[in-house]
Each structure stands twice: as structure tokens, then as C-alpha cells.
C-alpha atoms as a PDB file:
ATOM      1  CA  UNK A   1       0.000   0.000   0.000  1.00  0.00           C
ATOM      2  CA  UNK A   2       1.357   3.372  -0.620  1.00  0.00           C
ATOM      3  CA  UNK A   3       1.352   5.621   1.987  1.00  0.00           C
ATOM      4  CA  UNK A   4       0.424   9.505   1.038  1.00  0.00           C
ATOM      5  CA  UNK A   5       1.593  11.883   3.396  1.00  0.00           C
ATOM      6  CA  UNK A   6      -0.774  14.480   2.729  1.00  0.00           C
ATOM      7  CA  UNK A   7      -3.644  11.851   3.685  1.00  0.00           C
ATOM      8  CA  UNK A   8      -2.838  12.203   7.446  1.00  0.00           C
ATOM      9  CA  UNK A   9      -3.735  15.461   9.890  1.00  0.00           C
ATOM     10  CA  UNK A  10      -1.286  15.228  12.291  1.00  0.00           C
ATOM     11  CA  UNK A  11       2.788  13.068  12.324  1.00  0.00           C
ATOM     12  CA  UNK A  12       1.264  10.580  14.886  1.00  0.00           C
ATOM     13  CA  UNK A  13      -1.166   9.689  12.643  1.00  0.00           C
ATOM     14  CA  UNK A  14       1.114   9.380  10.290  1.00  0.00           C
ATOM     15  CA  UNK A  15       3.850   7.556  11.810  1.00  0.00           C
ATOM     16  CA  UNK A  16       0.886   4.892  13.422  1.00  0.00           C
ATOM     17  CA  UNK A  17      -0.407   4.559   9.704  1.00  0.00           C
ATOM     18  CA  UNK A  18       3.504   3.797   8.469  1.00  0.00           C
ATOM     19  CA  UNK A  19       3.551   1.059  11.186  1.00  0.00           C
ATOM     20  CA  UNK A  20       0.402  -0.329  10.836  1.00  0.00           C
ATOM     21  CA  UNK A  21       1.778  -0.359   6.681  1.00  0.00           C
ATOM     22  CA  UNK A  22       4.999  -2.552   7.633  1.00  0.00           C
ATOM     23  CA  UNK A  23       3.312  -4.765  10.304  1.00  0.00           C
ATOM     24  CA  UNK A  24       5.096  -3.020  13.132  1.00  0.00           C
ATOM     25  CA  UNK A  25       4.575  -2.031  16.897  1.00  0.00           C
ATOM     26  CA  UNK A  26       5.908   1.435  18.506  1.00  0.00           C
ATOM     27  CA  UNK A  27       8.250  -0.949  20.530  1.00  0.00           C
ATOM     28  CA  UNK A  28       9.606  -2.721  17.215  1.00  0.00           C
ATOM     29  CA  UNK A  29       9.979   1.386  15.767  1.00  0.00           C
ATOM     30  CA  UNK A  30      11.653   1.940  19.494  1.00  0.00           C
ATOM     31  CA  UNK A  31      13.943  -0.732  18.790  1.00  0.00           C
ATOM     32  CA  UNK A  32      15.367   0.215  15.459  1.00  0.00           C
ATOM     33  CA  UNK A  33      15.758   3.646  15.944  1.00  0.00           C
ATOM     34  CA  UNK A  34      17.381   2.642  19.790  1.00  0.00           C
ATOM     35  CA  UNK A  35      15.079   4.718  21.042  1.00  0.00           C
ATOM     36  CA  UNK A  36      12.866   4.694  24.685  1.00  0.00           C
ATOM     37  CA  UNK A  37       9.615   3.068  23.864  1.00  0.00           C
ATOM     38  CA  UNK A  38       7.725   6.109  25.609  1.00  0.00           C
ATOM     39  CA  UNK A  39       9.398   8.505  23.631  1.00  0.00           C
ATOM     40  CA  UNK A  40       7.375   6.955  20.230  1.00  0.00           C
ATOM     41  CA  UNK A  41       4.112   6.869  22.604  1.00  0.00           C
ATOM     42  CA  UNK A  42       4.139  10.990  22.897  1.00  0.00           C
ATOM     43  CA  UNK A  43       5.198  11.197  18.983  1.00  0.00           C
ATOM     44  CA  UNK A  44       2.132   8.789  17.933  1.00  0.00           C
ATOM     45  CA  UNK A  45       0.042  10.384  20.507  1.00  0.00           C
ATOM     46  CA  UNK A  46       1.019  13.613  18.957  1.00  0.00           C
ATOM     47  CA  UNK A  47       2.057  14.997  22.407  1.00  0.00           C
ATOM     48  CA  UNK A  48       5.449  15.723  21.662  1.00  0.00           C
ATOM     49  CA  UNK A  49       6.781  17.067  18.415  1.00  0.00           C
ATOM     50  CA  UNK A  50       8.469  15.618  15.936  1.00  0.00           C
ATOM     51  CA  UNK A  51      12.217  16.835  15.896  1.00  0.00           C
ATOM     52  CA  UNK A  52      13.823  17.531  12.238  1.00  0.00           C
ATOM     53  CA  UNK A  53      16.544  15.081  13.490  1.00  0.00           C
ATOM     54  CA  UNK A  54      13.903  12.568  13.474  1.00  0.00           C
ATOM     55  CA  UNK A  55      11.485  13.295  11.149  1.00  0.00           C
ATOM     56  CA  UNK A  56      15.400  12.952   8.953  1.00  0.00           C
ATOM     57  CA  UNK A  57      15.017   9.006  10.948  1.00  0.00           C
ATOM     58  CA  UNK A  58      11.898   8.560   9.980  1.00  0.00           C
ATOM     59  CA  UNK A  59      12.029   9.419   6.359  1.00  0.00           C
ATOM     60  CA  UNK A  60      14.722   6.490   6.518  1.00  0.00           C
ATOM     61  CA  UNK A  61      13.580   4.420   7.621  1.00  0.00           C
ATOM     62  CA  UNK A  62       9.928   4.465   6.331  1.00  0.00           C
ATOM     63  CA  UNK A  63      11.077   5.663   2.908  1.00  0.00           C
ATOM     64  CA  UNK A  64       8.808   8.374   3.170  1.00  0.00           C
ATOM     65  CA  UNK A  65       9.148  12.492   1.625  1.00  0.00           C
END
């Protein structure tokens, strides 16, 4: 399925929509990025922003502009 960016209101929608894509949990995300598990909670919970840093991780990983 291709994913389209623009489709999505807010980056935690987006990032739970890239995982639910790929057959992924947060904790499997959490795990390749080496990141806290809590820390992807706030981002798809849109309660903490999405750093450029990451959003450069996420494009990465996801494959996503």
C-alpha cells in the first residue's frame, strides 16, 4: 500500500499509519531507531513534536518524503 503523506492530519497519525503499513509495533519502531519506547508513545500520541533530526530518521527508515 502506498502511503500519502498528505492523507494524514497530524505526524502521529502518520507515523501509526507507516507502522500499521509494515506490520510493526511502537516498541519494534523503538527498537530500530534505539530509542525509549515512551518517547514513540508521545510522537504517535502527537504529544510531543516531531524533531527535524527525526522526522530525517523517519524518512529512513519508512522511505517516506
Amino acid at each position: 500500500m502506498m502511503i500519502n503523506p498528505a492523507d494524514y492530519r497530524t505526524p502521529g497519525q502518520l507515523i501509526e499509519a507507516l507502522l500499521a503499513d509494515r506490520g510493526w509495533t511502537k516498541r519494534t519502531l523503538a527498537i530500530v531507531l534505539g530509542v525509549d519506547e515512551s518517547g514513540i508513545n508521545r510522537l504517535t500520541s502527537d504529544k510531543q513534536a516531531v524533531s527535524a533530526a527525526m522526522a530525517l530518521t523517519l524518512e529512513e527508515v519508512f522511505g517516506v518524503a
